[in-house]
N, C-alpha and C. Protein backbone atom coordinates (compact mmCIF):
# COMPACT_ATOMS: atom_id res chain seq x y z
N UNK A 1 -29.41 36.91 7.13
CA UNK A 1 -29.02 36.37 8.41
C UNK A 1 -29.34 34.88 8.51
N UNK A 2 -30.65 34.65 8.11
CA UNK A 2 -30.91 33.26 8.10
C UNK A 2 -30.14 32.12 7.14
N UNK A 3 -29.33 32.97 6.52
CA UNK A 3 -28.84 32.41 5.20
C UNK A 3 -27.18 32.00 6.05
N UNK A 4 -26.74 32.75 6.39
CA UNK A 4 -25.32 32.87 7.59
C UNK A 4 -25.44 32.00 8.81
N UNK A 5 -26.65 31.65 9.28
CA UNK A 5 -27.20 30.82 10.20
C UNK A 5 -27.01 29.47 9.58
N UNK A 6 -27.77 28.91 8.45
CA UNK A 6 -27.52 27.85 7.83
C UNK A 6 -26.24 27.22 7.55
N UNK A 7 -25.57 27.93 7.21
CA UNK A 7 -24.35 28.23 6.38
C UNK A 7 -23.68 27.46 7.69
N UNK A 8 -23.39 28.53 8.72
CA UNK A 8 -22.40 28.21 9.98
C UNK A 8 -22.77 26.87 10.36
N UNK A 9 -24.54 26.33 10.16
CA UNK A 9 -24.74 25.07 10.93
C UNK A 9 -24.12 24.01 10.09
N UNK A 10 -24.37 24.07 8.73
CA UNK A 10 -23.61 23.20 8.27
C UNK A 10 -22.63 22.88 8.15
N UNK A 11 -21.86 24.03 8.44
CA UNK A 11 -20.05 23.83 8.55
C UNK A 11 -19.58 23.24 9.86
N UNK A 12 -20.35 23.49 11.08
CA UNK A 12 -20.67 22.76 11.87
C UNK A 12 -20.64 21.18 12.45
N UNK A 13 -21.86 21.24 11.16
CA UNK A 13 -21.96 19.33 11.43
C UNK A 13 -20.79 18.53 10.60
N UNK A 14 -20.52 19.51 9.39
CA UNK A 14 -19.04 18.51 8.47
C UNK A 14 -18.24 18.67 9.49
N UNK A 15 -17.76 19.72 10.29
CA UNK A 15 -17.36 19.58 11.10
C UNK A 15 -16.99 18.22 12.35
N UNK A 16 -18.09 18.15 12.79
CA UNK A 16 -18.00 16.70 13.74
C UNK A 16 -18.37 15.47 13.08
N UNK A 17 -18.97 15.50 11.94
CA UNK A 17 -18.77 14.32 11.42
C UNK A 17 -17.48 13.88 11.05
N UNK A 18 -16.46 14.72 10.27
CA UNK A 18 -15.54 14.48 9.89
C UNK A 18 -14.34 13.98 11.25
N UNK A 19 -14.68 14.56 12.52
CA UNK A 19 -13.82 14.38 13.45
C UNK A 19 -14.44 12.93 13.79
N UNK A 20 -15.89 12.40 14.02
CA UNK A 20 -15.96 11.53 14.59
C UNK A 20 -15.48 10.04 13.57
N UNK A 21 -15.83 10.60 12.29
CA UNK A 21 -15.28 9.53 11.24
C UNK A 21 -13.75 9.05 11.74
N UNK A 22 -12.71 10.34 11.82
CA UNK A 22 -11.77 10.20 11.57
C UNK A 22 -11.02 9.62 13.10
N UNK A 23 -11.87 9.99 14.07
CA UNK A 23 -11.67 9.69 15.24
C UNK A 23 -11.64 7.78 15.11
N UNK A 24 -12.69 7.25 14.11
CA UNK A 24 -13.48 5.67 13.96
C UNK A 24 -12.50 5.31 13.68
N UNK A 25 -11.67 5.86 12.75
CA UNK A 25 -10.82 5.18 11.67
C UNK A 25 -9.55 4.93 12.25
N UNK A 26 -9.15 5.87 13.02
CA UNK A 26 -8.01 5.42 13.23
C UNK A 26 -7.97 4.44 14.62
N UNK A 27 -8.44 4.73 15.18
CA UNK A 27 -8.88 3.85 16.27
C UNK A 27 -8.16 2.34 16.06
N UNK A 28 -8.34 1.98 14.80
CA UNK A 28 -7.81 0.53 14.48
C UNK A 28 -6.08 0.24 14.87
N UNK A 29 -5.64 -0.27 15.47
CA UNK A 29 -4.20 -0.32 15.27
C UNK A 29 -3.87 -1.50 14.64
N UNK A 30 -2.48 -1.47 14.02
CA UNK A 30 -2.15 -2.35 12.79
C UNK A 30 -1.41 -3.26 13.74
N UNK A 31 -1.43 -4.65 14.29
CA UNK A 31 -0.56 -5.00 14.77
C UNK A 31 0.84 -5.72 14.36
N UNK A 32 0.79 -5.54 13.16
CA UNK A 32 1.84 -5.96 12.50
C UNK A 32 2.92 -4.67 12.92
N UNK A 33 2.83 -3.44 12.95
CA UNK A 33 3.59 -2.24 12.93
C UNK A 33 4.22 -2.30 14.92
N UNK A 34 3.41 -3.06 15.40
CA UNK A 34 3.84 -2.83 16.61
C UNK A 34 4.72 -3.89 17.16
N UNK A 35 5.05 -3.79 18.94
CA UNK A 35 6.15 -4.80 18.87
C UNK A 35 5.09 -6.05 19.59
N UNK A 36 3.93 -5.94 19.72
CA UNK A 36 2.73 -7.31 20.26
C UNK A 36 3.37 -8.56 19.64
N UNK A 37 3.56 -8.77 18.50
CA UNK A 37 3.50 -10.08 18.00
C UNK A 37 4.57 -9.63 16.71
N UNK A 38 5.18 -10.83 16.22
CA UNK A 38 5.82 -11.05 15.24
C UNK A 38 5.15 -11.37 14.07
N UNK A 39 5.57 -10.60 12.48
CA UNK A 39 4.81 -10.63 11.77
C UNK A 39 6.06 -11.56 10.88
N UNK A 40 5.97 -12.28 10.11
CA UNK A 40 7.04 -12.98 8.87
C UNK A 40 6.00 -12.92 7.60
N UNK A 41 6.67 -11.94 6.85
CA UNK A 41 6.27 -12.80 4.94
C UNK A 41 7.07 -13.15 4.43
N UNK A 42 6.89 -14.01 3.45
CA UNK A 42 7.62 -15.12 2.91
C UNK A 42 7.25 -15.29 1.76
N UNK A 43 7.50 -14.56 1.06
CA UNK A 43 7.22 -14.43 -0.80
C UNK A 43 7.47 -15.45 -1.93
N UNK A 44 7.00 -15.83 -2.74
CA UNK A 44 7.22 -16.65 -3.59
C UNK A 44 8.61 -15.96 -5.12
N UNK A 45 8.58 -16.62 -5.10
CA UNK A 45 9.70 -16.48 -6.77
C UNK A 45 8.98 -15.39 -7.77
N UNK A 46 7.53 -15.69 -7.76
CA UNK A 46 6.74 -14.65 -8.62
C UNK A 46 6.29 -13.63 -8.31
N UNK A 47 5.85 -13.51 -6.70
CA UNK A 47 5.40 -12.56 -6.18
C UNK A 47 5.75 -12.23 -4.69
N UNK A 48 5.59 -10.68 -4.39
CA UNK A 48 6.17 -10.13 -3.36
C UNK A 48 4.83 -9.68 -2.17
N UNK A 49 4.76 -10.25 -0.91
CA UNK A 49 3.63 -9.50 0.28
C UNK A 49 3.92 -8.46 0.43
N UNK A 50 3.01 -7.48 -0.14
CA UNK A 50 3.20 -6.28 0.36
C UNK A 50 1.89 -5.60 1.28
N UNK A 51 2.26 -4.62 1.98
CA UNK A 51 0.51 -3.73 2.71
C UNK A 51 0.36 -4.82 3.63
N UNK A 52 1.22 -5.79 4.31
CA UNK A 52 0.60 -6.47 5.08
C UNK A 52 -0.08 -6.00 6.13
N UNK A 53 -1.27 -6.23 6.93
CA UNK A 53 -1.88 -5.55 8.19
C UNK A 53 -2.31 -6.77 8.84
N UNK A 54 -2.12 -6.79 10.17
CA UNK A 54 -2.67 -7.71 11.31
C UNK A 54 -3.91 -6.66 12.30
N UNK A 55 -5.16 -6.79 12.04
CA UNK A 55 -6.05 -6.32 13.03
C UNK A 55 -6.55 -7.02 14.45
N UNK A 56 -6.92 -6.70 15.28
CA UNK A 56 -7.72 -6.88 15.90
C UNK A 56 -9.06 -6.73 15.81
N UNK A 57 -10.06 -8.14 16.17
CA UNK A 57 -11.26 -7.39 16.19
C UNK A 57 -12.54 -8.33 16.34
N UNK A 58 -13.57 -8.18 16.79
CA UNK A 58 -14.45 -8.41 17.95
C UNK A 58 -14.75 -9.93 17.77
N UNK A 59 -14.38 -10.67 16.84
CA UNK A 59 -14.28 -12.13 16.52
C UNK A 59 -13.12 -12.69 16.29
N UNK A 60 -12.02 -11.68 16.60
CA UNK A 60 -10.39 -12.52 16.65
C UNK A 60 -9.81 -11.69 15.73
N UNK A 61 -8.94 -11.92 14.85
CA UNK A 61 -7.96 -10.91 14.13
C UNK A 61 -8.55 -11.13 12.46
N UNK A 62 -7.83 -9.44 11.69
CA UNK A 62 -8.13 -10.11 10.43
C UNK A 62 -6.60 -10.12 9.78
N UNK A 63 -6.17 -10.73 8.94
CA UNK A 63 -5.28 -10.72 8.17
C UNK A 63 -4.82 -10.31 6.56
N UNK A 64 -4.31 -8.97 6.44
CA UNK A 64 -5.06 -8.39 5.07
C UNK A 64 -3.69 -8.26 4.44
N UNK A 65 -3.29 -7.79 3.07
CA UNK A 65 -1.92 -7.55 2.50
C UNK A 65 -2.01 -7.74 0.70
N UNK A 66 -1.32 -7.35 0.32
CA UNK A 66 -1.73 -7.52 -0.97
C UNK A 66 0.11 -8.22 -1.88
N UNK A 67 -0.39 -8.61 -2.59
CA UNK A 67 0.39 -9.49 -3.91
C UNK A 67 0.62 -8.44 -4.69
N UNK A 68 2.23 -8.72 -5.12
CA UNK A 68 2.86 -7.90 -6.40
C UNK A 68 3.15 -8.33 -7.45
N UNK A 69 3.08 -9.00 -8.35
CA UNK A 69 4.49 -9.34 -9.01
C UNK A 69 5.68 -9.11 -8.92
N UNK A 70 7.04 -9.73 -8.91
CA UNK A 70 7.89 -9.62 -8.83
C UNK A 70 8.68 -8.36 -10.06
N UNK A 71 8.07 -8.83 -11.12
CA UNK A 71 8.37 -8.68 -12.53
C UNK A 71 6.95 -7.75 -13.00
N UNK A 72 6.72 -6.53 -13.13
CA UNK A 72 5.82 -5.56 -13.17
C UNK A 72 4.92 -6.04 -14.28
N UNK A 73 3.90 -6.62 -14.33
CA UNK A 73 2.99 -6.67 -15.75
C UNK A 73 1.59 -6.73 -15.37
N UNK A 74 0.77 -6.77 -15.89
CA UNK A 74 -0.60 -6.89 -15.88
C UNK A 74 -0.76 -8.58 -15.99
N UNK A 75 -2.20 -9.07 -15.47
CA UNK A 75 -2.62 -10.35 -15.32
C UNK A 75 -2.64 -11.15 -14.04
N UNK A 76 -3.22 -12.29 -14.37
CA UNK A 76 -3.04 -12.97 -12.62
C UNK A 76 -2.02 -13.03 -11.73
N UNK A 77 -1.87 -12.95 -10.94
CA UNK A 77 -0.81 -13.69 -9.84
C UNK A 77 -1.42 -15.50 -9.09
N UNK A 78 -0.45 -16.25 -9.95
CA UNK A 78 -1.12 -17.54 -9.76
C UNK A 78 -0.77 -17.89 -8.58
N UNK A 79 -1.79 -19.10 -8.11
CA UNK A 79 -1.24 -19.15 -6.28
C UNK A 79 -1.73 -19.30 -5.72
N UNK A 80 -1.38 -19.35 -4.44
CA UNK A 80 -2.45 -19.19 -2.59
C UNK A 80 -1.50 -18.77 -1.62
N UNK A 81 -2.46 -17.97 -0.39
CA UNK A 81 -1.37 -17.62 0.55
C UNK A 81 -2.28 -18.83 1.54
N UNK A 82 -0.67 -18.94 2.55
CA UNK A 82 -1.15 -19.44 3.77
C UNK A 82 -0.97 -19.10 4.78
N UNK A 83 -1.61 -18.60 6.21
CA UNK A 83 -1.47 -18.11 7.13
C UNK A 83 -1.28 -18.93 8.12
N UNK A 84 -0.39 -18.82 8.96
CA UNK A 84 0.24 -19.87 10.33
C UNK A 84 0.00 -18.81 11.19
N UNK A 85 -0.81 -18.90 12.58
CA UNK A 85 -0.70 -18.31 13.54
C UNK A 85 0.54 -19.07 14.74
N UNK A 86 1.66 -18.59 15.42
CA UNK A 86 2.09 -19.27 16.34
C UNK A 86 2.23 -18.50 17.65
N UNK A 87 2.07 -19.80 18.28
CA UNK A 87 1.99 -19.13 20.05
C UNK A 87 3.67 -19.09 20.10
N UNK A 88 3.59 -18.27 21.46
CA UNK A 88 4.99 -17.58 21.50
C UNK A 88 5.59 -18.78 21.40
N UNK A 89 5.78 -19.57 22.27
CA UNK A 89 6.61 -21.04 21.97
C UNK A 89 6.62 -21.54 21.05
N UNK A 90 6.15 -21.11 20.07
CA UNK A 90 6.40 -21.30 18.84
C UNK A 90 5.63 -22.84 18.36
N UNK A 91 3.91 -22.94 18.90
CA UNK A 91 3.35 -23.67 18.63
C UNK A 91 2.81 -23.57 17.43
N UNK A 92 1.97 -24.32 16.76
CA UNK A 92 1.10 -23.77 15.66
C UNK A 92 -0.13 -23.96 16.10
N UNK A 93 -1.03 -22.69 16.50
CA UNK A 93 -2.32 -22.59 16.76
C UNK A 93 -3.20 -22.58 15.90
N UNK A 94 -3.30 -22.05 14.53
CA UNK A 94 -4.18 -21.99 13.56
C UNK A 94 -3.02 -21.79 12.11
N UNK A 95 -4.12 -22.84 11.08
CA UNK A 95 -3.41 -22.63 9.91
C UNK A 95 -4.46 -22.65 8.93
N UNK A 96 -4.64 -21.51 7.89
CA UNK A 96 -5.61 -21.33 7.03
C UNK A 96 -4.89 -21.23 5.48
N UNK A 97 -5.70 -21.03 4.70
CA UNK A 97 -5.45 -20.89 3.46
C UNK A 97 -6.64 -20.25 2.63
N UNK A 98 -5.73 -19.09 1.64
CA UNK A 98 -7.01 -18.20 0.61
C UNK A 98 -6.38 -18.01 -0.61
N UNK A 99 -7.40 -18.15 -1.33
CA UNK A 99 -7.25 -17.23 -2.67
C UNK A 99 -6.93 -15.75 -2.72
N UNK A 100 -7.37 -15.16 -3.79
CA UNK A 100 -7.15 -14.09 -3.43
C UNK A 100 -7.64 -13.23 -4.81
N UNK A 101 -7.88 -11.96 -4.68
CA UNK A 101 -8.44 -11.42 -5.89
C UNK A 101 -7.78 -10.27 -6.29
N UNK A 102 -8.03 -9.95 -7.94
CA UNK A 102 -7.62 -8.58 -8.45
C UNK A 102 -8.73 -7.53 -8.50
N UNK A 103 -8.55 -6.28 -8.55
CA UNK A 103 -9.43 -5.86 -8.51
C UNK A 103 -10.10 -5.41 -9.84
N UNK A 104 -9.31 -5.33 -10.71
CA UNK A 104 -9.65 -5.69 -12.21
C UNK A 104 -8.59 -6.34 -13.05
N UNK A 105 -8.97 -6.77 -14.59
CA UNK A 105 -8.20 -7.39 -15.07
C UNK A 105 -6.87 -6.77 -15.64
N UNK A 106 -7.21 -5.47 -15.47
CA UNK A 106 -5.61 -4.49 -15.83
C UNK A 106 -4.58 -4.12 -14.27
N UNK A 107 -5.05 -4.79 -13.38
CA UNK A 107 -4.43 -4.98 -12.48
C UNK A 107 -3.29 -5.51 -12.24
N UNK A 108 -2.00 -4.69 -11.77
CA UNK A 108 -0.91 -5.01 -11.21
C UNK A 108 -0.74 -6.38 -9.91
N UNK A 109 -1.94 -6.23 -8.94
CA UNK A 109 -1.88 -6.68 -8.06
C UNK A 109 -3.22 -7.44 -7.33
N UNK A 110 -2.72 -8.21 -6.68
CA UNK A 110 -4.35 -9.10 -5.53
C UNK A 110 -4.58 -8.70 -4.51
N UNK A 111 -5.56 -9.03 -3.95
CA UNK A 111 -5.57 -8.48 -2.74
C UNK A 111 -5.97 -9.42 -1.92
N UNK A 112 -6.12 -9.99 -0.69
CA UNK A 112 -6.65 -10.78 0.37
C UNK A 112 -6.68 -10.27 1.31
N UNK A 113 -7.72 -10.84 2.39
CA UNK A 113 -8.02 -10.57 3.83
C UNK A 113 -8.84 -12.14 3.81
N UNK A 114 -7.94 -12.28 5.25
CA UNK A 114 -8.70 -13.81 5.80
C UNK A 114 -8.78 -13.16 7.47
N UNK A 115 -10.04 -13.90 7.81
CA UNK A 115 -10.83 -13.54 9.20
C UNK A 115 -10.39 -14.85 10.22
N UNK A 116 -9.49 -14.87 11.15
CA UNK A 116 -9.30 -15.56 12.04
C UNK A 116 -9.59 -15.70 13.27
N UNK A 117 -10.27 -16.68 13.94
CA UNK A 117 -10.91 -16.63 15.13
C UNK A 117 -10.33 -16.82 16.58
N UNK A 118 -8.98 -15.60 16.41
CA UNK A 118 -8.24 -16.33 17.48
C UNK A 118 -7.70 -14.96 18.05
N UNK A 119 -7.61 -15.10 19.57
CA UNK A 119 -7.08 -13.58 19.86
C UNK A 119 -5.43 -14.05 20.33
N UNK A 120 -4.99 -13.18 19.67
CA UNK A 120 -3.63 -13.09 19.88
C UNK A 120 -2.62 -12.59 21.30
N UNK A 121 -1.82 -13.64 21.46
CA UNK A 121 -1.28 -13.44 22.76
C UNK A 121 -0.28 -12.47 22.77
N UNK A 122 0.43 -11.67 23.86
CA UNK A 122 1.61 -10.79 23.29
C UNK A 122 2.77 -12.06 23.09
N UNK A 123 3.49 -11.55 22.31
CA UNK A 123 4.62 -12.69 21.48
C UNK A 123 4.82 -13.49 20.62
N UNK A 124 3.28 -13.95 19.83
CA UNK A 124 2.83 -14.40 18.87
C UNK A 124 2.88 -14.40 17.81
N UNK A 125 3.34 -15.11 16.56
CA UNK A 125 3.85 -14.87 15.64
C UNK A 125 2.83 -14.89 14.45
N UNK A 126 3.01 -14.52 13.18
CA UNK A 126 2.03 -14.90 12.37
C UNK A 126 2.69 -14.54 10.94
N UNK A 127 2.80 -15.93 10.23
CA UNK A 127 3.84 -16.22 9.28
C UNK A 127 2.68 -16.01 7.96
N UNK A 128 2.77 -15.14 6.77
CA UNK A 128 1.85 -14.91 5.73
C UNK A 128 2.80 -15.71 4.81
N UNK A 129 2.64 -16.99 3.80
CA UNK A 129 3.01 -17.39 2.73
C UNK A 129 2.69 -17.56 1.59
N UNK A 130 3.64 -17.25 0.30
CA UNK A 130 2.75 -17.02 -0.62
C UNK A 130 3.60 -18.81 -1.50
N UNK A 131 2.27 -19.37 -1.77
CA UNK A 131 2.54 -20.51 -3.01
C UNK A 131 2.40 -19.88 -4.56
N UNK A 132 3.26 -20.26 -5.03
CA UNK A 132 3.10 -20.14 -6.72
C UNK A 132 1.90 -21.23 -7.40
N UNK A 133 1.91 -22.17 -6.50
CA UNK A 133 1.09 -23.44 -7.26
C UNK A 133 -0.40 -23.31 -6.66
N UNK A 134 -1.21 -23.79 -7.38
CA UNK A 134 -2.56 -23.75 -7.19
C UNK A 134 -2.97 -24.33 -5.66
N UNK A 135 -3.95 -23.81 -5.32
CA UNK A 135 -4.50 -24.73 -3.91
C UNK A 135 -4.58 -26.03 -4.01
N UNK A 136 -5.89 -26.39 -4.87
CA UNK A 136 -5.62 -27.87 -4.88
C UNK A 136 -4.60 -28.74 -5.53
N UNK A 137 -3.58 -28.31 -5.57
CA UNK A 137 -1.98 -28.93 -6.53
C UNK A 137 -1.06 -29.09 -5.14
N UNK A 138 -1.27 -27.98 -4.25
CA UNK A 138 -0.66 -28.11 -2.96
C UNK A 138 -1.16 -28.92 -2.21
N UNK A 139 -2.10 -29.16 -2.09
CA UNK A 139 -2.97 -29.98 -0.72
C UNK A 139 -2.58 -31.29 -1.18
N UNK A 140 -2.66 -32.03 -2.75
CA UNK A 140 -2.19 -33.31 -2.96
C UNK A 140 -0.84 -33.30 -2.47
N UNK A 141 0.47 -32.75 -2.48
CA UNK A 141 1.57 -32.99 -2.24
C UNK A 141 1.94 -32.58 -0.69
N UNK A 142 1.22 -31.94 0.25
CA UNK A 142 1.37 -31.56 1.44
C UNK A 142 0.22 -32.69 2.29
């Protein structure tokens, strides 16, 4: 009996843990998927934005998505993305720039997330770009 007692409590607690996890998780909404704000990617010749996600969250939004190759192979994806936030009028409120990483070297793909300190208005746009050319190769010519 004591053994059936145990048993039930533990099935129990996976029980609500698993609901409250799953309850955490989704909680997040993607605002790229919704109609809040306008999302644009803008891919380079070599590589394609894919998984893009726009969050919300308690210091402004994050901006996450990952790099393909165009052309399927293993190795770097050379480059930088740049992120343009715009107000609905189509101002430019914030403009950043990242690297970005693989997660190993037999890797298809990169990944990035950049943390922006800005809360987003409804109508707002937010343009993800990908450069083929190095960061500092861009900044001399821009």
């Amino acid at each position: 009996m004591k053994v059936l007692t145990s048993i039930v409590g533990l099935a129990v607690a996976i029980l609500l843990s698993s609901i409250i996890v799953t309850g955490c998780a989704t909680n997040r909404i993607n605002l790229a998927n919704t109609d809040q704000i306008d999302v644009v990617k803008i891919s380079s010749r070599s590589a394609n934005i894919t998984k893009l996600a726009v969050y919300s969250n308690d210091s402004g939004i994050s901006v996450s998505g990952e790099l393909r190759k165009r052309i399927p192979s293993r190795g770097r994806i050379y480059g930088h993305v740049d992120v343009d936030i715009l107000s609905p009028d189509g101002t430019v409120l914030f403009t950043t720039t990242s690297n970005y990483r693989r997660q190993n070297r037999k890797s298809h793909s990169s990944n990035f997330t950049i943390g922006i300190p800005l809360v987003l208005e409804h109508g707002s746009a937010v343009h993800v770009t990908h450069h083929r050319a190095p960061l500092e190769w861009h900044k001399t010519i821009t």
